[in-house]
Protein backbone atom coordinates (compact mmCIF):
# COMPACT_ATOMS: atom_id res chain seq x y z
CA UNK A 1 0.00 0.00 0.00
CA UNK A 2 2.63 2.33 0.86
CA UNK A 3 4.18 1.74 -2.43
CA UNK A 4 1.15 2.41 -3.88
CA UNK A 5 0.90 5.49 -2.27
CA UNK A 6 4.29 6.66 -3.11
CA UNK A 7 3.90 6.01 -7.05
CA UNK A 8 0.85 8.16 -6.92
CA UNK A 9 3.17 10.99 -5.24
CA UNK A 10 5.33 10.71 -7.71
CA UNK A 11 3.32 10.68 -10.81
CA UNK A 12 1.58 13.82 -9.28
CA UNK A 13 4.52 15.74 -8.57
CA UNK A 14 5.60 15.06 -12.06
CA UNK A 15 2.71 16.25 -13.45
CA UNK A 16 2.13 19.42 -11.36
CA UNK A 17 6.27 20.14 -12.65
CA UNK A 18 4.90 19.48 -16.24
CA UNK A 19 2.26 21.95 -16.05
CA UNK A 20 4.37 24.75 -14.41
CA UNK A 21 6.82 24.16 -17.13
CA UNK A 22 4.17 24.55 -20.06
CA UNK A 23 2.53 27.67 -18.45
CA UNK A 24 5.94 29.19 -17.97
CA UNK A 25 7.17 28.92 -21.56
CA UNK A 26 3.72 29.76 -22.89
CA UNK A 27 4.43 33.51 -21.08
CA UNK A 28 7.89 33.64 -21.80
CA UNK A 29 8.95 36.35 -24.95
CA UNK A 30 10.66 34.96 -28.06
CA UNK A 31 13.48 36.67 -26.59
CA UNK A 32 13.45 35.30 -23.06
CA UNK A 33 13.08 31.91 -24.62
CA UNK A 34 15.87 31.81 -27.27
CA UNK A 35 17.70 35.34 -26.32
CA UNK A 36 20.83 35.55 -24.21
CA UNK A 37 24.04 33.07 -25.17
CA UNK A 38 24.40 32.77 -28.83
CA UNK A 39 23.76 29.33 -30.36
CA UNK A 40 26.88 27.72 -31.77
CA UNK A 41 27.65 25.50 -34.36
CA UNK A 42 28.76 23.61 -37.82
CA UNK A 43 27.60 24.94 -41.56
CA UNK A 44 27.30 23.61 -44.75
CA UNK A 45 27.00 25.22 -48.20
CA UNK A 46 26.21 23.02 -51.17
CA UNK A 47 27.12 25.64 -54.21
CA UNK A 48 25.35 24.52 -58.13
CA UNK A 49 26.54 27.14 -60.38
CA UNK A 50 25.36 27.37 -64.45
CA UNK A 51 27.51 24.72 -65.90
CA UNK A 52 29.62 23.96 -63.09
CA UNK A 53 29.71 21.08 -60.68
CA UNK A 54 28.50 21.02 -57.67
CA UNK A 55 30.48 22.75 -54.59
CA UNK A 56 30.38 21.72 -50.30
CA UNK A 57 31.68 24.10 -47.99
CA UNK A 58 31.99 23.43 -44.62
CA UNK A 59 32.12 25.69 -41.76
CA UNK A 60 30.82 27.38 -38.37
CA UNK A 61 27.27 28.20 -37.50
CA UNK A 62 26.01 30.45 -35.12
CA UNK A 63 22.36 32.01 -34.43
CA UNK A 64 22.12 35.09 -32.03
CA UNK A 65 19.38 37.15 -31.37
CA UNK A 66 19.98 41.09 -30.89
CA UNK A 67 18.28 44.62 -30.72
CA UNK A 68 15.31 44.02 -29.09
CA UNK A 69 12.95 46.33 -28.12
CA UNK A 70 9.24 45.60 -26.50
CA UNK A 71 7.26 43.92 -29.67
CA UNK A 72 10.40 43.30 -31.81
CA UNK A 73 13.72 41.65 -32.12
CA UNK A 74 16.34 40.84 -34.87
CA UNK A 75 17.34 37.19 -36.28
CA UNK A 76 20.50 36.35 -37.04
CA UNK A 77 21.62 33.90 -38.74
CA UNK A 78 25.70 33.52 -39.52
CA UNK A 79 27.69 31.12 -41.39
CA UNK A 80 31.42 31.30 -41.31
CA UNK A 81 33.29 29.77 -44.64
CA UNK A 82 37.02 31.00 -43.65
CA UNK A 83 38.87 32.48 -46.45
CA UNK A 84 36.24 31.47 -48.71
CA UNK A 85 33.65 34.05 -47.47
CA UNK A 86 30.39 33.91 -45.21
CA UNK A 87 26.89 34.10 -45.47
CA UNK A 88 24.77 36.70 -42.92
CA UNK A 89 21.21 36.62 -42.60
CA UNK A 90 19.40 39.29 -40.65
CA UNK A 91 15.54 39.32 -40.31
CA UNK A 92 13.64 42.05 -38.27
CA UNK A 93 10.42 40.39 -36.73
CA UNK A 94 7.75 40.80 -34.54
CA UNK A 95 7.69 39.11 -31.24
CA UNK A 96 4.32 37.71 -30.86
CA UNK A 97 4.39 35.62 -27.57
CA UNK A 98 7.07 33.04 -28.03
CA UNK A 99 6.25 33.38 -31.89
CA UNK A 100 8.51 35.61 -34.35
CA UNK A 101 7.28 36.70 -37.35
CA UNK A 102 8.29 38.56 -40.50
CA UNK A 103 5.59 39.63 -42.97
CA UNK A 104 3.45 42.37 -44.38
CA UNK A 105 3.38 44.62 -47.83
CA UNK A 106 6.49 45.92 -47.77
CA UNK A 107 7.74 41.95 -47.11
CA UNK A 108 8.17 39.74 -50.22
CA UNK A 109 6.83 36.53 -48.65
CA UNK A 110 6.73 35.33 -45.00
CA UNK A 111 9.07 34.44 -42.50
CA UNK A 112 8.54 32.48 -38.71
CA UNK A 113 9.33 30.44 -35.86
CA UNK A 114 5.95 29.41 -34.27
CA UNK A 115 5.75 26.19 -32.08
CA UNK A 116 9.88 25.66 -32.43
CA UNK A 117 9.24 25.07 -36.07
CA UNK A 118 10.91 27.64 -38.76
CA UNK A 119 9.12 28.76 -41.70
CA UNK A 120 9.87 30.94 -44.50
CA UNK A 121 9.32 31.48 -48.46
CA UNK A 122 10.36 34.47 -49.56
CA UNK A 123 10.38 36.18 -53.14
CA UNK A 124 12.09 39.14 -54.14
CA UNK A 125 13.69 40.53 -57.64
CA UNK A 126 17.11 39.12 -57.10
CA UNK A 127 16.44 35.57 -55.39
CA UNK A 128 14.12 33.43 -53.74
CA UNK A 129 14.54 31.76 -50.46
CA UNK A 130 12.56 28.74 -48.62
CA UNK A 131 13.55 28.23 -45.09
CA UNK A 132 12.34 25.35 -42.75
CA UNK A 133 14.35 23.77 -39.34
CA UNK A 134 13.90 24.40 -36.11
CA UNK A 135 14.51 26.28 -32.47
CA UNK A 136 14.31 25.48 -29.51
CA UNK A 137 15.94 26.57 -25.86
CA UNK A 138 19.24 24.33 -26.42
CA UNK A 139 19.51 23.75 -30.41
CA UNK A 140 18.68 25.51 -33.47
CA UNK A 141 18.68 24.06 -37.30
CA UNK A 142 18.15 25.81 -40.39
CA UNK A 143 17.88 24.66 -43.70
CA UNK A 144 17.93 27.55 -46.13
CA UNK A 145 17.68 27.30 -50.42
CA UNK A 146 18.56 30.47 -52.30
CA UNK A 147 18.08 30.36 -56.11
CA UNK A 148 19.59 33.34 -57.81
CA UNK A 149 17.62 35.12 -60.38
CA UNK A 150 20.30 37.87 -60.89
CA UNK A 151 23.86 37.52 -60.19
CA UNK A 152 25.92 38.90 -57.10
CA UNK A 153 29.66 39.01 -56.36
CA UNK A 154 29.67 35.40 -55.20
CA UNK A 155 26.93 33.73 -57.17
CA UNK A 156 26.21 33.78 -60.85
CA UNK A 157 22.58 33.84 -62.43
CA UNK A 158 20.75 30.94 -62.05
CA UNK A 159 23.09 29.17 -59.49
CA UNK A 160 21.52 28.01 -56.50
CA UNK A 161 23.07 27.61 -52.53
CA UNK A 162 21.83 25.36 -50.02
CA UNK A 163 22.87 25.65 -46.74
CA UNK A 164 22.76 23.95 -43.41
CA UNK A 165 23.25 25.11 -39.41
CA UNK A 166 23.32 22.87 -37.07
CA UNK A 167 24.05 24.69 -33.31
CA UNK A 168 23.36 23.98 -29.90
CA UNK A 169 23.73 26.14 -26.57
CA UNK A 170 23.53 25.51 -22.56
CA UNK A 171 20.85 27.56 -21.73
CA UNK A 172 22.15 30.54 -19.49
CA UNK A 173 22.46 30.25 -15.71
CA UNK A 174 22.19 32.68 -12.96
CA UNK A 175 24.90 35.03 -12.90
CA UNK A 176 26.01 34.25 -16.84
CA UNK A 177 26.97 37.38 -18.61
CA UNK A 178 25.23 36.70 -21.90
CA UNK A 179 25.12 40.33 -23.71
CA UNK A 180 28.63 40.60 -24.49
CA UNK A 181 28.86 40.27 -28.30
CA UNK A 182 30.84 42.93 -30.14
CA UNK A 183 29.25 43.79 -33.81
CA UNK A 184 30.48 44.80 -37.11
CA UNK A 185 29.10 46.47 -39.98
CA UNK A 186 29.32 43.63 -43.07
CA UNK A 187 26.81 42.74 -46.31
CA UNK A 188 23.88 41.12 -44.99
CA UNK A 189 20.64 39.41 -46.62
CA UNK A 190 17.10 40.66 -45.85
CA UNK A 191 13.68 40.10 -47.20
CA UNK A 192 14.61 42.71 -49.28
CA UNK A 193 17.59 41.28 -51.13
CA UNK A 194 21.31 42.40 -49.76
CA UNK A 195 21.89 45.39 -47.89
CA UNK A 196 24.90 46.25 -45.42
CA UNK A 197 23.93 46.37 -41.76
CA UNK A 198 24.98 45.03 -38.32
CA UNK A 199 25.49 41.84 -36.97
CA UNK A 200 27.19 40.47 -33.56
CA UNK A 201 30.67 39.33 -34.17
CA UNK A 202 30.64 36.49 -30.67
């Protein structure tokens, strides 16, 4: 009886910590939940050019979050090729809950992160990107496909990139000092095509 009684403890207390744990993330900001210590990593960049083979890059992820104010928050998304260049990725979203979201006239398409999953198609006159991964508190993945309608510096017409970030993080502890990244000023993309703006450098 007693062991009975002891299983039913248990299976109570576990419960009453699942529920507390639910109703705290569903009131936590998309900042509070994924903010803080930058999420760290590998990338990958699969390269198809117009009549050339195909290319695979590897090198270091990372996804940070930065300049948030009380309904927004930047995006970041970094990938680090050495000497053979890097990739930056900066969308401005609305916090909505523990949901981000890019989207309206001025935006080309849609971008998300709703229920840990990543979403995003978005068309402009220079490429078109689909996104899809996910994010959570302790490991973020992105799969990202550009196809370029117009060439850049790096990527001829019609070539397409693929890439892949695959980070983790320990989520921050009392005490941690988590808001020490330096930036720099470096060609990033947007909704909007490329642009040159901000991102942390940590």
């Amino acid at each position: 009886m007693k062991n009975i009684l002891y299983s039913i403890l248990l299976l109570a207390m576990f419960a009453a910590c699942s529920k507390d744990e639910n109703r705290d993330f569903e009131n936590m900001t998309f900042q509070e939940l994924y903010g803080g210590r930058p999420y760290r990593g590998t990338a990958k960049a699969i390269i198809t050019g117009v009549g050339a083979t195909e290319q695979t890059i590897d090198g270091d992820g990372r996804i940070v979050l930065m300049d948030e104010t009380a309904d927004s928050v930047s995006l970041v998304f970094l990938a680090d090729f050495g000497k053979t260049g890097e990739v930056n990725m900066k969308l401005r979203g609305k916090q909505d809950g523990n949901s981000f979201r890019v989207e309206g006239d001025n935006i080309p398409g849609f971008f998300r992160v709703s229920n840990e999953s990543i979403q995003g198609d978005i068309d402009n006159p220079t490429q078109t990107m689909k996104f899809a991964g996910t994010l959570k508190r302790e490991q973020g993945i992105l799969q990202l496909e550009v196809y370029f309608k117009e060439a850049t510096e790096s990527f001829p017409q019609g070539s397409s990139l693929k890439l892949h970030l695959e980070t983790s993080r320990k989520l921050p502890q009392e005490g941690d000092d988590t808001s020490g990244c330096q930036t720099r000023v470096v060609p990033i993309w947007g909704p909007n095509g490329m642009t040159m703006g901000i991102v942390p450098d940590c």
